[in-house]
Protein backbone atom coordinates (compact mmCIF):
# COMPACT_ATOMS: atom_id res chain seq x y z
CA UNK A 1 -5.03 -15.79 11.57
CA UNK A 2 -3.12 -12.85 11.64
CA UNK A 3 -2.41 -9.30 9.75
CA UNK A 4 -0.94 -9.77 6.12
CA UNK A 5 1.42 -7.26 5.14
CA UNK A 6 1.05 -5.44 1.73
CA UNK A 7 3.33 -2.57 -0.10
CA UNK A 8 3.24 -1.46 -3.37
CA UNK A 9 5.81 1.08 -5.38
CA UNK A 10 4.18 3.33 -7.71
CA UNK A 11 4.79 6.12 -10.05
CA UNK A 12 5.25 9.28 -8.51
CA UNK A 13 2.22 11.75 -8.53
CA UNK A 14 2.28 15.22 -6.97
CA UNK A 15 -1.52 14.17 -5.62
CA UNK A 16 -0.66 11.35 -3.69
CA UNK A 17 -4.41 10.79 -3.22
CA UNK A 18 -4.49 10.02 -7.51
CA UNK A 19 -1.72 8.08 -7.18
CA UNK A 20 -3.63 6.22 -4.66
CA UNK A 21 -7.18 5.64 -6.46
CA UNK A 22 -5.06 4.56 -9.49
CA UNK A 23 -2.95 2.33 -7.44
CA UNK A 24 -6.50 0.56 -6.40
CA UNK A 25 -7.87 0.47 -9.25
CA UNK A 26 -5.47 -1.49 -10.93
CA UNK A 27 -5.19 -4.27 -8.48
CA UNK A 28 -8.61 -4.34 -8.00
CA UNK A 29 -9.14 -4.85 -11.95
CA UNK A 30 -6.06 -7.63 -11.71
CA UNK A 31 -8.61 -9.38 -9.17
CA UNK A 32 -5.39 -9.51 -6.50
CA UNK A 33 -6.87 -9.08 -3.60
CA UNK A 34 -9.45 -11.22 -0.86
CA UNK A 35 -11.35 -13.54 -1.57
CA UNK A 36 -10.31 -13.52 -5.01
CA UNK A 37 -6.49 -14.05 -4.36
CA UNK A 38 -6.95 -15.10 -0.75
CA UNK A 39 -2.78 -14.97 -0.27
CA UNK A 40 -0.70 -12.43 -2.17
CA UNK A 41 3.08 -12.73 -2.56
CA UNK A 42 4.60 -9.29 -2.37
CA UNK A 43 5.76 -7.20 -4.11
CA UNK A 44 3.34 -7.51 -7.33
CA UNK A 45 4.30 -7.40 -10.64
CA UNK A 46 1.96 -5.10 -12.31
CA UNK A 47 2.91 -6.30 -15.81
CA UNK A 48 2.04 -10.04 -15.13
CA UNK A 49 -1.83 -10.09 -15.04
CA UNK A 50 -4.13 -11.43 -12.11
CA UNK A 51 -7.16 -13.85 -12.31
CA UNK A 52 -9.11 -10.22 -12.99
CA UNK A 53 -11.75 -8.49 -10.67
CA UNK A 54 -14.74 -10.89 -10.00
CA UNK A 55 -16.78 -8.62 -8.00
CA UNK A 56 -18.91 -5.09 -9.86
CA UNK A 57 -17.08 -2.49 -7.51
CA UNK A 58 -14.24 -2.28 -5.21
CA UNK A 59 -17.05 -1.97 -2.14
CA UNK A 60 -18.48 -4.73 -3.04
CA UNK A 61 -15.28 -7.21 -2.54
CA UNK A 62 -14.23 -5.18 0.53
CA UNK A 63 -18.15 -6.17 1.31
CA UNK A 64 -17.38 -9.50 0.49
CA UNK A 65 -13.89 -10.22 2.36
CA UNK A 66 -15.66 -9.13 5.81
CA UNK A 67 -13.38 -8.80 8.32
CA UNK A 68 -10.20 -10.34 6.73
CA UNK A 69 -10.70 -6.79 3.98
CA UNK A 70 -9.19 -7.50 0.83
CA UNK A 71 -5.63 -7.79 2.15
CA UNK A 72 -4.65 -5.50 -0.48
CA UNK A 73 -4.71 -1.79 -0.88
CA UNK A 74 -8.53 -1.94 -2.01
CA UNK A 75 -8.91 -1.38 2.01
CA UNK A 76 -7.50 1.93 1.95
CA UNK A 77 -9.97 4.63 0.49
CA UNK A 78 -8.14 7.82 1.21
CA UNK A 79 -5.12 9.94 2.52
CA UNK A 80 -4.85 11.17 6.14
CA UNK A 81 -2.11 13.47 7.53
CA UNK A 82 -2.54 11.10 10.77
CA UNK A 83 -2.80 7.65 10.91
CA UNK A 84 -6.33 6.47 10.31
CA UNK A 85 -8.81 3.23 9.57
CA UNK A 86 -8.47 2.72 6.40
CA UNK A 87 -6.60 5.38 5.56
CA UNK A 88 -2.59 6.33 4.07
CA UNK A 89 -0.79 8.61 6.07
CA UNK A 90 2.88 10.21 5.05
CA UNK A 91 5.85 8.45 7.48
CA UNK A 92 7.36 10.91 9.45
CA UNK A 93 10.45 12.69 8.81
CA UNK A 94 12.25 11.45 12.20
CA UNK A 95 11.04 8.13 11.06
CA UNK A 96 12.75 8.21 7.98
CA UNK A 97 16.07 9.11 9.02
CA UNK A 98 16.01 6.60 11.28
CA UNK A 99 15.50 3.68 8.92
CA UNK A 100 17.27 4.77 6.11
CA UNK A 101 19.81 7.84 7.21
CA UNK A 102 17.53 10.45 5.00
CA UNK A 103 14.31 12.18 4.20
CA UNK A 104 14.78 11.38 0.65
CA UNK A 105 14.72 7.68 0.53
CA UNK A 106 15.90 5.82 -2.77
CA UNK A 107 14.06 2.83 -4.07
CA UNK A 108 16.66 0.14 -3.21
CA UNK A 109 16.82 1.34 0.46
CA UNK A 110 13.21 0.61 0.96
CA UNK A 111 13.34 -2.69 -0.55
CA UNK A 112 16.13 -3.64 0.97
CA UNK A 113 14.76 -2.87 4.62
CA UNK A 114 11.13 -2.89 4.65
CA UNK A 115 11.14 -2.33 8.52
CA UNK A 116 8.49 0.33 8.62
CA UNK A 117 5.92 -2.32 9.40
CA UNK A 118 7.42 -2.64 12.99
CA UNK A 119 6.00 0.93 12.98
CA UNK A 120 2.39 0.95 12.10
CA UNK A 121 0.13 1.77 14.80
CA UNK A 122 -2.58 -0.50 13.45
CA UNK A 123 -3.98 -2.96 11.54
CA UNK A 124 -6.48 -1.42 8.53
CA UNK A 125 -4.29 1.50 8.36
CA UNK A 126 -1.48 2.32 5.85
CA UNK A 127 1.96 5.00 5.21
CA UNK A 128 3.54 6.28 2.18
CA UNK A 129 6.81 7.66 1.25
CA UNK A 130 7.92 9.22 -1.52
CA UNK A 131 10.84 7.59 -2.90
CA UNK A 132 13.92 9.57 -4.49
CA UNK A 133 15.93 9.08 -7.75
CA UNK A 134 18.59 11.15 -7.80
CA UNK A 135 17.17 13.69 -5.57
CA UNK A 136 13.79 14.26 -7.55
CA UNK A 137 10.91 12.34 -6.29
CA UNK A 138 10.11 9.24 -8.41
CA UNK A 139 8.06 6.64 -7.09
CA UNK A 140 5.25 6.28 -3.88
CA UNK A 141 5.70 3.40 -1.94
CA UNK A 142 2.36 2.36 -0.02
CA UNK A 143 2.68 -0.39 2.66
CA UNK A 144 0.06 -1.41 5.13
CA UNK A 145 -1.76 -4.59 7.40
CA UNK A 146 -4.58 -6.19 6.71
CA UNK A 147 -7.67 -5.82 9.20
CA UNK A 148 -7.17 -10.09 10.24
């Protein structure tokens, strides 16, 4: 089988690492990740509920899903300024332009080209951007590949 893709949008937070940890905690309480949602259809809607977290702790479903990991952001435990296992690191500036003409990227230009997984250098690993509203940060999109 291979790598599922997963992305997420997200409030902005200065501390992208908080933005992070809430980000997992709340689709690990919806229960959407593997093996309790074995296949998730992206992006989530946060307001519609999940079948709810069967498992006591996030380790214990990554524990659980092995070597497929949750094929969610549960498999991502912290922020890196380099790409890492199971880690988010910040796209790079030259990176940015190129897909979307800016630094600053808006919302709708993300969504409406989600090329930047052509450009992860692995599977387990993850990239954020912050995401612009009328030049003023307002969202955190997360996007990464599953481990299988």
């Amino acid at each position: 089988m291979g790598a599922h893709a997963y992305y997420y949008f997200v409030p902005y937070r200065e501390d992208i690492d908080a933005a992070l940890q809430a980000l997992r905690q709340r689709e690990f309480r919806a229960g959407r990740y593997n093996p309790v949602m074995p296949f998730i259809d992206f992006p989530v809607d946060p307001s519609k509920p999940g079948p709810r977290a069967q498992h006591s702790s996030i380790d214990e479903a990554r524990e659980e899903a092995a070597e497929d990991g949750t094929r969610s952001i549960l498999d991502i435990d912290r922020i890196s300024d380099e790409p890492e296992f199971c880690a988010a690191a910040p796209v790079d500036e030259a990176l940015l332009e190129e897909l979307y003409g800016t630094t600053e990227p808006t919302h709708e230009m993300i969504e409406s080209e989600v090329e930047i997984f052509e450009h992860l250098d692995d599977r387990g690993q993850a990239v954020y951007i912050v995401v612009y509203r009328d030049g003023q940060p307002d969202e955190l999109f997360f996007a990464g590949y599953s481990f299988d």
